[in-house]
Protein backbone atom coordinates (compact mmCIF):
# COMPACT_ATOMS: atom_id res chain seq x y z
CA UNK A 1 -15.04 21.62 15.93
CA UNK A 2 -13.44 23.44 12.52
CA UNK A 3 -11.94 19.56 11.74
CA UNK A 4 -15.40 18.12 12.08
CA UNK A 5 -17.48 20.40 10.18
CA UNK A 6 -14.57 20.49 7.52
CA UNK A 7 -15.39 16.35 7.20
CA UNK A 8 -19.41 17.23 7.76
CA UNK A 9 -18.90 19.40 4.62
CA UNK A 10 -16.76 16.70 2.20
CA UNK A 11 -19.39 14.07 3.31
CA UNK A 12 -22.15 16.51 1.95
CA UNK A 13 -20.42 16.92 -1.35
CA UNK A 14 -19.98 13.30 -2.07
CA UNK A 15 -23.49 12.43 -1.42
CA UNK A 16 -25.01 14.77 -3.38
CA UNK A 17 -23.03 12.76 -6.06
CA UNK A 18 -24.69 9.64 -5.58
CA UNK A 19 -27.77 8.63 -7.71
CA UNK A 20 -31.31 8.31 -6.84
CA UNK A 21 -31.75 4.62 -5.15
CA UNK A 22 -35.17 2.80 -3.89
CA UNK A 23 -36.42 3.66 -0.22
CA UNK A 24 -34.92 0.17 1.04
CA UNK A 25 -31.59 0.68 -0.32
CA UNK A 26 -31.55 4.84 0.72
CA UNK A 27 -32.93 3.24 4.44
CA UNK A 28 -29.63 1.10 4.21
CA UNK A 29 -27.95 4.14 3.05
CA UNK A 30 -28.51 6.46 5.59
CA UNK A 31 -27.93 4.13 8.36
CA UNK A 32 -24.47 3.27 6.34
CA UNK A 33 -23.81 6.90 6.07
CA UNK A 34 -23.96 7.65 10.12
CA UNK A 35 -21.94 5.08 11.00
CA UNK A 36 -19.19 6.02 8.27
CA UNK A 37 -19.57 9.74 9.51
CA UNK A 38 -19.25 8.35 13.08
CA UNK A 39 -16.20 6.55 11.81
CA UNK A 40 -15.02 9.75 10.02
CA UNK A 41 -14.44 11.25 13.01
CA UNK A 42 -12.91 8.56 15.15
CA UNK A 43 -10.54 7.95 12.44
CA UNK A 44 -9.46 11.51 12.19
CA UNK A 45 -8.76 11.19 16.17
CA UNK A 46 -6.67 8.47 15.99
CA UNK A 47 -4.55 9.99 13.36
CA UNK A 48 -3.76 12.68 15.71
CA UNK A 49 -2.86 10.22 18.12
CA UNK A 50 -0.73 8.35 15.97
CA UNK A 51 0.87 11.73 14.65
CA UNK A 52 1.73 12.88 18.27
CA UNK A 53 3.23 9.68 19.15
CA UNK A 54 5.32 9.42 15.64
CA UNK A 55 6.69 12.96 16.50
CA UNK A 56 8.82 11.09 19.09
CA UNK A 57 10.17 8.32 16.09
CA UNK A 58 13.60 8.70 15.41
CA UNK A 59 14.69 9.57 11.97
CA UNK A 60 15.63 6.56 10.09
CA UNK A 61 18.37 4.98 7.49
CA UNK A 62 19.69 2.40 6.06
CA UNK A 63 22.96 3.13 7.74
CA UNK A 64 21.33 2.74 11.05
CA UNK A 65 21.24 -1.42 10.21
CA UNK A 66 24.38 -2.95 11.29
CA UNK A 67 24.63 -5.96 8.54
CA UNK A 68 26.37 -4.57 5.34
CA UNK A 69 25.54 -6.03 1.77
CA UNK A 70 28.52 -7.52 -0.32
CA UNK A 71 29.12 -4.35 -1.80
CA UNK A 72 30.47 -3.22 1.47
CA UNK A 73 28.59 0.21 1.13
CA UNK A 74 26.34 1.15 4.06
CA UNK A 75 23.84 2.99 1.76
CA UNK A 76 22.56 0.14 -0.26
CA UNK A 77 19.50 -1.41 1.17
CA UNK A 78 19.67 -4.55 2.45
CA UNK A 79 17.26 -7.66 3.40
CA UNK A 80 17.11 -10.84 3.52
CA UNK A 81 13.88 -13.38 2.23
CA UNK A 82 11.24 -13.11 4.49
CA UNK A 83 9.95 -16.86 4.04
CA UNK A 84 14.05 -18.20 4.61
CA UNK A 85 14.42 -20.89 7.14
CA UNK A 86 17.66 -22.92 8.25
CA UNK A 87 17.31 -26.06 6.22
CA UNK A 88 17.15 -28.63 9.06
CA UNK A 89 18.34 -32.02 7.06
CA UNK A 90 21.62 -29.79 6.41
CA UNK A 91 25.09 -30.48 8.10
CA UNK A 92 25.95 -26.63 7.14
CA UNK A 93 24.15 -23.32 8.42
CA UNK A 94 24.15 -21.81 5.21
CA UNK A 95 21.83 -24.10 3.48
CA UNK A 96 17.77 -22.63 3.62
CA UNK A 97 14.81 -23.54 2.43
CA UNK A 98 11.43 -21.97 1.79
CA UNK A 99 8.92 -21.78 3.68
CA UNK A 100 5.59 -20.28 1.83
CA UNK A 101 4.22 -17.59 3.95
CA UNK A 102 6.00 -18.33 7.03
CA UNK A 103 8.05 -15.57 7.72
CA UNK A 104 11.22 -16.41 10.08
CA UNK A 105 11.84 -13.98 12.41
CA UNK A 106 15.31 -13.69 11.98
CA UNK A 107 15.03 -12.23 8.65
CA UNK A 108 13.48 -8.84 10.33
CA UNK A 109 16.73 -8.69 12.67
CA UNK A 110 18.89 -8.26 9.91
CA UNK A 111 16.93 -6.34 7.17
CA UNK A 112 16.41 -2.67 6.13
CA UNK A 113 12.58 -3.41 5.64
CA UNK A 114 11.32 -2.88 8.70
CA UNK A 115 12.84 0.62 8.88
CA UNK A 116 11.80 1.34 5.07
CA UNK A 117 8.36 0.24 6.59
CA UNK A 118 8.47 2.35 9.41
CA UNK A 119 9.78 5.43 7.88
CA UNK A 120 7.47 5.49 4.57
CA UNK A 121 4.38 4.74 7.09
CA UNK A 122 5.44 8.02 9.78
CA UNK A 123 6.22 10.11 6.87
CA UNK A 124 2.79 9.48 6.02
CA UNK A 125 0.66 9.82 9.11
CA UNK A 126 2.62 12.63 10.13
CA UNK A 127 1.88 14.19 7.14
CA UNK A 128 -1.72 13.39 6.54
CA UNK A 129 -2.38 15.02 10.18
CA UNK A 130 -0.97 18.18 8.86
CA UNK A 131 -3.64 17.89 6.15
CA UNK A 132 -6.21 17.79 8.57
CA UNK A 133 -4.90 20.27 11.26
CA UNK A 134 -2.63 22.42 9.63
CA UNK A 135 -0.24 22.31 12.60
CA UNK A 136 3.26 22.26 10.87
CA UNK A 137 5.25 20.21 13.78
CA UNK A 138 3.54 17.56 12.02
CA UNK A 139 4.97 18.53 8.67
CA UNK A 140 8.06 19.83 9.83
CA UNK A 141 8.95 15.91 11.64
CA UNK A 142 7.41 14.64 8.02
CA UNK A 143 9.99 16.30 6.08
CA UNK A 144 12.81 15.42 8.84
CA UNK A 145 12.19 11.56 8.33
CA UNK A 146 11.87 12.28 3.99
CA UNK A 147 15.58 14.25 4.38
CA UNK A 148 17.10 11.37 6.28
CA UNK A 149 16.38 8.66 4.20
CA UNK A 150 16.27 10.43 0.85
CA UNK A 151 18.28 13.37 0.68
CA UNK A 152 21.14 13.66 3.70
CA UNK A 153 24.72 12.48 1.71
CA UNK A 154 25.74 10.99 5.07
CA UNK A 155 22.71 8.55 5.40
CA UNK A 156 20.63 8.72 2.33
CA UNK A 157 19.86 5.30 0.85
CA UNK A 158 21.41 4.70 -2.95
CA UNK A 159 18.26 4.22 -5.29
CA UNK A 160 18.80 0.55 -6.18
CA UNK A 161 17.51 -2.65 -4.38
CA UNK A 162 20.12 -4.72 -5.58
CA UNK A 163 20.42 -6.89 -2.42
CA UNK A 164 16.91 -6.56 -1.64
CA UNK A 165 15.65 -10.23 -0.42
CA UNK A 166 18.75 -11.94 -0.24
CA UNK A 167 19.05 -15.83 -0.01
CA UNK A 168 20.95 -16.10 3.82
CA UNK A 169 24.32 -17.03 2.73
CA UNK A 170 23.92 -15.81 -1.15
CA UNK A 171 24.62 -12.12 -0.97
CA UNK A 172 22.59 -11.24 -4.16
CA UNK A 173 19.94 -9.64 -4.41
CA UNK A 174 16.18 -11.34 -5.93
CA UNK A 175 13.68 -9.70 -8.02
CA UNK A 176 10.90 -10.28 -5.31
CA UNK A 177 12.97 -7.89 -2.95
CA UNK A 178 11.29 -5.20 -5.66
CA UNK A 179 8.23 -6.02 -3.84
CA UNK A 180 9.78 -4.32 -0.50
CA UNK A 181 10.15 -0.56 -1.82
CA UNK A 182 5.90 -0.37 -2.64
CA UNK A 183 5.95 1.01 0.75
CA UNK A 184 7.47 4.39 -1.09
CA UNK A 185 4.26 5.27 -2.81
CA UNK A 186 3.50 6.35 0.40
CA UNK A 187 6.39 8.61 0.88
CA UNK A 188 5.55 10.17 -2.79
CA UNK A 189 1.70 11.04 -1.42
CA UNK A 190 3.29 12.32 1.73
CA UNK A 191 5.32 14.79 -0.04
CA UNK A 192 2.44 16.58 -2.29
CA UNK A 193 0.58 16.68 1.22
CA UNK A 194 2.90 18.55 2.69
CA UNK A 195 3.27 21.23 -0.48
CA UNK A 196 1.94 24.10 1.21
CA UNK A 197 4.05 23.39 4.64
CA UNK A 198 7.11 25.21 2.92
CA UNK A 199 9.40 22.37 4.94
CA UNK A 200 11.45 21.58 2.23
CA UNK A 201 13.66 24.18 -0.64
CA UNK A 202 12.77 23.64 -3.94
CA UNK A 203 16.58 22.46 -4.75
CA UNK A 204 14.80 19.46 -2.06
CA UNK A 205 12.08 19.02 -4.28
CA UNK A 206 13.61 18.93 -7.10
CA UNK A 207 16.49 16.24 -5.66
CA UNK A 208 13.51 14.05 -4.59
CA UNK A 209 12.24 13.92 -7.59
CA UNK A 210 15.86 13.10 -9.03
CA UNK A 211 16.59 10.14 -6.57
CA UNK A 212 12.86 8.76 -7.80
CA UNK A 213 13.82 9.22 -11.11
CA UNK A 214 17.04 7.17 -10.88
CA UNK A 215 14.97 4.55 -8.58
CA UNK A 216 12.59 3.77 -11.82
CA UNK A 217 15.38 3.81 -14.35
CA UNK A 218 16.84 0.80 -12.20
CA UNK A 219 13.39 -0.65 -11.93
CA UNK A 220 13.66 -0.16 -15.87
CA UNK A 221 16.59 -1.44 -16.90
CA UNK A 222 18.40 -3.76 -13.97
CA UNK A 223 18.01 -7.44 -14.81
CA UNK A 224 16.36 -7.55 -11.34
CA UNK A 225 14.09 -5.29 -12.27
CA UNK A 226 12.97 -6.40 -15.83
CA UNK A 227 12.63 -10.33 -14.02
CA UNK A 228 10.03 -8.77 -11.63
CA UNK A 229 8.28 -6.92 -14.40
CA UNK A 230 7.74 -10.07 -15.98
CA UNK A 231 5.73 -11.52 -13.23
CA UNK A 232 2.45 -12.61 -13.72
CA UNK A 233 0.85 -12.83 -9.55
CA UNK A 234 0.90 -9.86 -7.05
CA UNK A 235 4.69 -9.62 -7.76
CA UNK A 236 4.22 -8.09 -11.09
CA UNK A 237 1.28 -6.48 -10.42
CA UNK A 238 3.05 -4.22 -7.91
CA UNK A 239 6.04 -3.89 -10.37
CA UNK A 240 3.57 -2.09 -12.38
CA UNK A 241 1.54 -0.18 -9.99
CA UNK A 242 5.09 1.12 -8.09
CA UNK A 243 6.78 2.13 -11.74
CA UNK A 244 3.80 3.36 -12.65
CA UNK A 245 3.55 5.44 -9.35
CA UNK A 246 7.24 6.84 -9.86
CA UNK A 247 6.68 8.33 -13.44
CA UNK A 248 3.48 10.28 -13.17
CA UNK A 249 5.55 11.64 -9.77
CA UNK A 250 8.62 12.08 -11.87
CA UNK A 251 6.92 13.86 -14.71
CA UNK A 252 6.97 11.50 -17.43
CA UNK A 253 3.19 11.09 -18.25
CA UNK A 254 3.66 9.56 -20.86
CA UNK A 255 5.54 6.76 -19.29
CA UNK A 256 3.19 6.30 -16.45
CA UNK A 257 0.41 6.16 -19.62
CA UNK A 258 2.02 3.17 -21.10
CA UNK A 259 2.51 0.69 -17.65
CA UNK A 260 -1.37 1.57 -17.15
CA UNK A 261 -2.52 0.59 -20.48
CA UNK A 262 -0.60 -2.17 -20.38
CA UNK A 263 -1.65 -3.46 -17.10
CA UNK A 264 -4.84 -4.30 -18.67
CA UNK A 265 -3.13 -7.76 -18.66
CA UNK A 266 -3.31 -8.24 -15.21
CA UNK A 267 -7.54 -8.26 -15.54
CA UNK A 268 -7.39 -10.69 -18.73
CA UNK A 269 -4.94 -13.09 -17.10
CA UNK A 270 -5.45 -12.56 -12.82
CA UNK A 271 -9.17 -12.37 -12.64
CA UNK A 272 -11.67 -15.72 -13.32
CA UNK A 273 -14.95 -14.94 -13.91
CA UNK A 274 -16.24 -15.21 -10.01
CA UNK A 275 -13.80 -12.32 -9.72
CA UNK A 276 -10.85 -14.84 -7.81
CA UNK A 277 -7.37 -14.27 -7.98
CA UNK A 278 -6.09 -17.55 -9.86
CA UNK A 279 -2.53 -16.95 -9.31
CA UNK A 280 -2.58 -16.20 -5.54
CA UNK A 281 -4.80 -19.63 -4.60
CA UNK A 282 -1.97 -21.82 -4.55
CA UNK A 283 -0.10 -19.58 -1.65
CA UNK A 284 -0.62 -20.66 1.81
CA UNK A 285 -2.01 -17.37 2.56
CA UNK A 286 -4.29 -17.01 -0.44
CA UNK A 287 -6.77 -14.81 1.03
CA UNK A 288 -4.12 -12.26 2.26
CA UNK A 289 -2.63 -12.17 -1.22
CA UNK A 290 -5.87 -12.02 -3.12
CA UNK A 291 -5.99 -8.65 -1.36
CA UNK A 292 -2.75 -8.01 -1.73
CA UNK A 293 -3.27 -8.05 -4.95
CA UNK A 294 -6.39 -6.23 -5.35
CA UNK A 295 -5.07 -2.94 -3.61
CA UNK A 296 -1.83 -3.18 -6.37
CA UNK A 297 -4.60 -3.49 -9.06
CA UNK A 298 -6.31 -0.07 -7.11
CA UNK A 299 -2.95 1.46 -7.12
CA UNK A 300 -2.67 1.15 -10.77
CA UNK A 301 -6.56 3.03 -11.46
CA UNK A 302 -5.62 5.31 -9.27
CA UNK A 303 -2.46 5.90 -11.14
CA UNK A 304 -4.78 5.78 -14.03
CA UNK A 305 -7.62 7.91 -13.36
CA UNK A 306 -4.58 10.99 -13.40
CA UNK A 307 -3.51 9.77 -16.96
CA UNK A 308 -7.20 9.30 -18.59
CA UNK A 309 -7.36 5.57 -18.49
CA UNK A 310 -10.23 3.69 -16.24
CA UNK A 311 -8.72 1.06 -15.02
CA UNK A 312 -12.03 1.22 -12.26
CA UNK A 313 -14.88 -0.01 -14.79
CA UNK A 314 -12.52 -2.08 -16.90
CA UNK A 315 -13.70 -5.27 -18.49
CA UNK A 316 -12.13 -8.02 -20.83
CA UNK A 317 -12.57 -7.72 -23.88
CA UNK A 318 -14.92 -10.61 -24.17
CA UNK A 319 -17.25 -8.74 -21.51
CA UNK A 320 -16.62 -10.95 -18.68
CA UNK A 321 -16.72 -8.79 -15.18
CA UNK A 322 -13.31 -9.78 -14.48
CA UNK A 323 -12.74 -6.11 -12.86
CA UNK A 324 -11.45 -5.10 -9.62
CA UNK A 325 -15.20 -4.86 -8.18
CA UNK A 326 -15.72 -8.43 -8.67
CA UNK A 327 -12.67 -9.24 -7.23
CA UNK A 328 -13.54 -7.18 -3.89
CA UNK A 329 -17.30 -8.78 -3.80
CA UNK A 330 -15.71 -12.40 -3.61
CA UNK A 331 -13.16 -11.63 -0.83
CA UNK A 332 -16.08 -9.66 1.10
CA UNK A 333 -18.11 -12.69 0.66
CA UNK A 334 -16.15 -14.39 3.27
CA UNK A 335 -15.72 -11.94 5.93
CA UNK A 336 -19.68 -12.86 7.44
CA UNK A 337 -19.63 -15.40 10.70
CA UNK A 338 -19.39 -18.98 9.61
CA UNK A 339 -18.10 -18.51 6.13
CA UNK A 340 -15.40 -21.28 5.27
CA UNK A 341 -12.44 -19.96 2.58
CA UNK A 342 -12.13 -22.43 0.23
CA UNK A 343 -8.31 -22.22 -0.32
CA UNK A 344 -5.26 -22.59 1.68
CA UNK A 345 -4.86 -19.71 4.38
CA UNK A 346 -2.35 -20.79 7.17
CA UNK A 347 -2.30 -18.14 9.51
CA UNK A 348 -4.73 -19.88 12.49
CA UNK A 349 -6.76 -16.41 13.17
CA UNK A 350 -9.61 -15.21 11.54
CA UNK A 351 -9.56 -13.06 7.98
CA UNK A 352 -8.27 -10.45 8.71
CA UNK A 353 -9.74 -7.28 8.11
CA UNK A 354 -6.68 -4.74 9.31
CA UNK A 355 -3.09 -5.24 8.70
CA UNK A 356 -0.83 -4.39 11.73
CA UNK A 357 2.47 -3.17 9.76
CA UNK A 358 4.21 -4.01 12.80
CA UNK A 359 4.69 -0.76 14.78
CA UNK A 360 1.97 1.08 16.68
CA UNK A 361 0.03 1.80 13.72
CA UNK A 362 -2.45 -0.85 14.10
CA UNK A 363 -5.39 0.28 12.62
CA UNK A 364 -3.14 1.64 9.36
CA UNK A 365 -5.03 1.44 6.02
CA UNK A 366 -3.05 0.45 2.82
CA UNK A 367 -3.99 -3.56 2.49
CA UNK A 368 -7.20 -4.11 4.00
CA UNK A 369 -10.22 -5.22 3.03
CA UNK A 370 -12.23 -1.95 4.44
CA UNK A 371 -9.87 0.43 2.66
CA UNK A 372 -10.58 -1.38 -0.85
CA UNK A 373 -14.49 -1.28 -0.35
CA UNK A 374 -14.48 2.31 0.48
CA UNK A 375 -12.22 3.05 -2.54
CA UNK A 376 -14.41 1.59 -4.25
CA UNK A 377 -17.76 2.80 -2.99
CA UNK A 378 -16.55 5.97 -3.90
CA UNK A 379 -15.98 5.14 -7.71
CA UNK A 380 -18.98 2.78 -7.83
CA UNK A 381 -21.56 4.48 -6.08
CA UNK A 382 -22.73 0.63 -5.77
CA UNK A 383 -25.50 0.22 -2.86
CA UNK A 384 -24.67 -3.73 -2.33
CA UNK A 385 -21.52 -2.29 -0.65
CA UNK A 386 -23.26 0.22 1.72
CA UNK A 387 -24.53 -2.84 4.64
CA UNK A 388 -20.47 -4.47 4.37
CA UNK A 389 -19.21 -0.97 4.93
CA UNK A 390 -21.73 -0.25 7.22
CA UNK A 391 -20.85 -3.67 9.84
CA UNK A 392 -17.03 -3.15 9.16
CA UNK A 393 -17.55 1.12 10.53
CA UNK A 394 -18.73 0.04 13.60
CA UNK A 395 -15.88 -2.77 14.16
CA UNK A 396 -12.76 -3.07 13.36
CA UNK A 397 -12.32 -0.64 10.90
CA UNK A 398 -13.77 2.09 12.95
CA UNK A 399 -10.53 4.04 13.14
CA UNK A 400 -9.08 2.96 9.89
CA UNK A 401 -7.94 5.86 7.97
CA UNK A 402 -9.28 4.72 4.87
CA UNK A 403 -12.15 6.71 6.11
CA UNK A 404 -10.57 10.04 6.06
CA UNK A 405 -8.20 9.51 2.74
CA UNK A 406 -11.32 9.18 0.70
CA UNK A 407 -12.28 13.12 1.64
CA UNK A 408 -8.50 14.75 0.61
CA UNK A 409 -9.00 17.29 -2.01
C-alpha cells in the first residue's frame, strides 16, 4: 500500500505541471491518466517479479564464454557479427556473407553479447526494485552481478571492444561491435540507484568509475572507435549518446558538453521534414531502426538536459521540426490496425511495440515505441500523445517499465 500511494503521490506532482487544456482534450486526459495510473501499478508488480526471479541469475563474465579472441586473453570481450551467414556458393567454411537484419543464430552461441545483455539488464531491474521497495537483497544481488563483470581481477572484462563483431574467420574486431556495449548505460543508472544501499566501498566506486573512464578513452582514441564516431545512421548516433553517457558519469562535464552540442548533427542530417529517419529506410528492418534510433537521439537529451543543452525542443536551424517529437509522431502513425509501413521491414509479425531482449524480461523498456512516447509526454506535455498512450496502457505496454522510470526522483 506505501509503494502505491508513493506512485499516487509522483503522479499528483506531474500533473499539476501540465497546462490548462480544452474540456475534450482534459476528457481524453483523464481517461489517459487512469489507465497510465492503472499501468503504474502493474508495472511496478512485474518489476518485483522480474527482481525475485533475477535474484536466482548467476553472476556473469566474459570468462564464462568458452571461445577466446586472437589475443588469447579470456577477459577481452568477444562476438561475432550478428547478420554473418556461411556463404553458400563457397567451397571453404570460412567465407560469409551478410545478411541485413537476419541475425544467424550461431553468432549468439559464440558471443559475449548475450551475457553483456543479460548482466547490464539484471543489474538494472534488480536495482530499480530496490528503488521502489527498499529491500536491499535486491541491491545487494545488483552490486554482486556489477563486481563480477567490472571489478573482480579474476573475471572482470578489460575495457576495450577490440574484437567486438568479428567477421567468422577474421579475428578482428569492427567498429559496429561499439554498438554492443550501449547496453552499459544501463549498468551506469543502476549504480546511482543503488547509492544509498551502501553495497559497494567507495575504493568500488571509485574503480568503477576508473574502468568507465578507460572504456571512453578507447572509444576516444582506438581507430575502431573514431570509425564508429564517424557514422552518420543509428551507429553513430549511439557512439555519441554512449560517450556521451560515460563522461557526465566519469566527471568530465565538460566533455559530455561537447558530444551533445555536437550531436545537433544528427537532427540536421537524420531527420526529413515528416520527421523519418532517412538513413535507416534502406535497412530491411527500417521501422525497428527508426526507433532504434530515436531512443539513441533520447539518450543524448537526456544526457543533455544534465549539461544545460535541450536537445528535447531542438530545431534546425532553418526552423524545420526535424526534432525527436516528429520523429516519434511518424513511427506512432503506423502502430493503428490496417496501417501499411511504407519501407522495407522483414520480420513477418506485426510492429512491434515491446522488445523481448531475449531472457525473461519480456516486457523490458529501453527500445520501444511506448517508452519513447512517455519520455516524451513528460517533456512535451503534448495532448495529441495522451489517446496513443492511453490504447498502448491497456495493451501491450501495460507492464512496461517505462511507466515507473518516468516517476524516479
Amino acid at each position: 500500500m506505501y509503494l502505491l500511494r508513493k506512485l499516487l503521490i509522483y503522479t499528483l506532482c506531474i500533473l499539476c505541471h501540465i497546462p490548462a487544456f480544452s474540456q475534450e482534450v482534459m476528457n481524453i486526459k483523464k481517461i489517459a491518466d487512469e489507465a497510465l495510473e492503472q499501468s503504474k501499478v502493474a508495472s511496478l508488480k512485474r518489476l518485483i517479479a522480474d527482481a525475485d526471479l533475477t535474484l536466482k541469475v548467476q553472476a556473469l563474465s566474459v570468462t564464462d564464454n568458452p571461445p577466446m579472441p586472437a589475443s588469447k586473453d579470456i577477459h577481452d570481450y568477444y562476438s561475432w557479427s550478428p547478420y554473418s551467414w556461411p556463404n553458400p556458393n563457397a567451397k571453404d567454411s570460412l567465407s560469409y556473407i551478410t545478411k541485413d537484419g537476419e541475425t544467424n543464430p550461431e553468432t549468439e552461441k559464440v558471443s559475449d553479447k548475450p551475457l553483456l545483455r543479460k548482466m547490464s539488464v539484471s543489474v538494472h531491474t534488480l536495482a530499480l526494485a530496490y528503488h521502489f521497495t527498499k529491500d536491499k537483497r535486491y541491491a545487494q544481488k545488483s552490486a554482486e552481478l556489477i563486481r563480477r563483470w567490472f571489478l573482480n581481477p579474476k573475471t572482470k572484462m578489460n575495457p576495450n571492444l577490440n574484437f567486438g563483431q568479428c567477421k567468422p574467420g577474421v579475428e578482428v574486431g569492427t567498429p559496429t561491435g561499439i554498438i554492443d556495449s550501449r547496453w552499459f548505460i544501463l549498468v551506469i543508472d543502476a549504480q546511482e540507484m543503488l547509492q544509498g544501499a551502501d553495497v559497494f566501498q567507495e575504493a568500488e566506486r571509485r574503480e568503477l568509475k576508473v574502468w568507465f573512464n578507460t572504456f571512453l578513452n578507447w572509444l576516444l582514441t582506438s581507430e575502431i572507435g573514431k570509425e564508429e564516431g564517424k557514422k552518420k545512421n543509428n551507429h553513430g548516433t549511439w557512439y555519441a549518446a554512449q560517450t556521451a553517457y560515460y563522461a557526465l558519469y566519469t566527471g568530465d562535464n565538460q566533455l559530455a558538453t561537447k558530444i551533445v552540442s555536437d550531436s545537433k548533427k544528427f537532427f540536421d542530417t537524420q531527420i526529413d521534414s515528416m520527421g523519418r529517419q532517412i538513413y535507416e529506410l534502406n535497412r530491411t528492418k527500417s521501422y525497428d531502426y527508426s526507433l532504434y534510433n530515436v531512443h539513441a537521439l533520447i539518450t543524448l537529451a537526456k544526457v543533455g538536459s544534465k549539461v544545460g543543452i535541450d536537445l528535447w525542443h531542438y530545431n534546425t536551424d532553418n526552423g524545420n521540426s526535424k526534432n525527436i517529437l516528429e520523429s516519434i509522431k511518424y513511427l506512432a502513425g503506423f502502430v493503428e490496425p490496417g496501417s501499411i509501413w511504407p519501407f522495407k521491414q522483414i520480420t513477418d509479425k506485426a510492429i512491434s511495440l515491446d522488445v523481448d531482449d531475449g531472457g525473461h524480461f519480456s516486457v523490458y523498456y529501453p527500445y520501444d515505441l511506448y517508452s519513447a512516447l512517455l519520455s516524451y509526454y513528460h517533456v512535451y506535455k503534448d495532448a495529441s500523445l495522451l489517446n496513443l498512450l492511453r490504447k498502448l496502457s491497456e495493451g501491450v505496454a501495460k507492464e512496461n517499465r517505462a511507466n515507473l522510470l518516468v516517476f524516479r526522483k
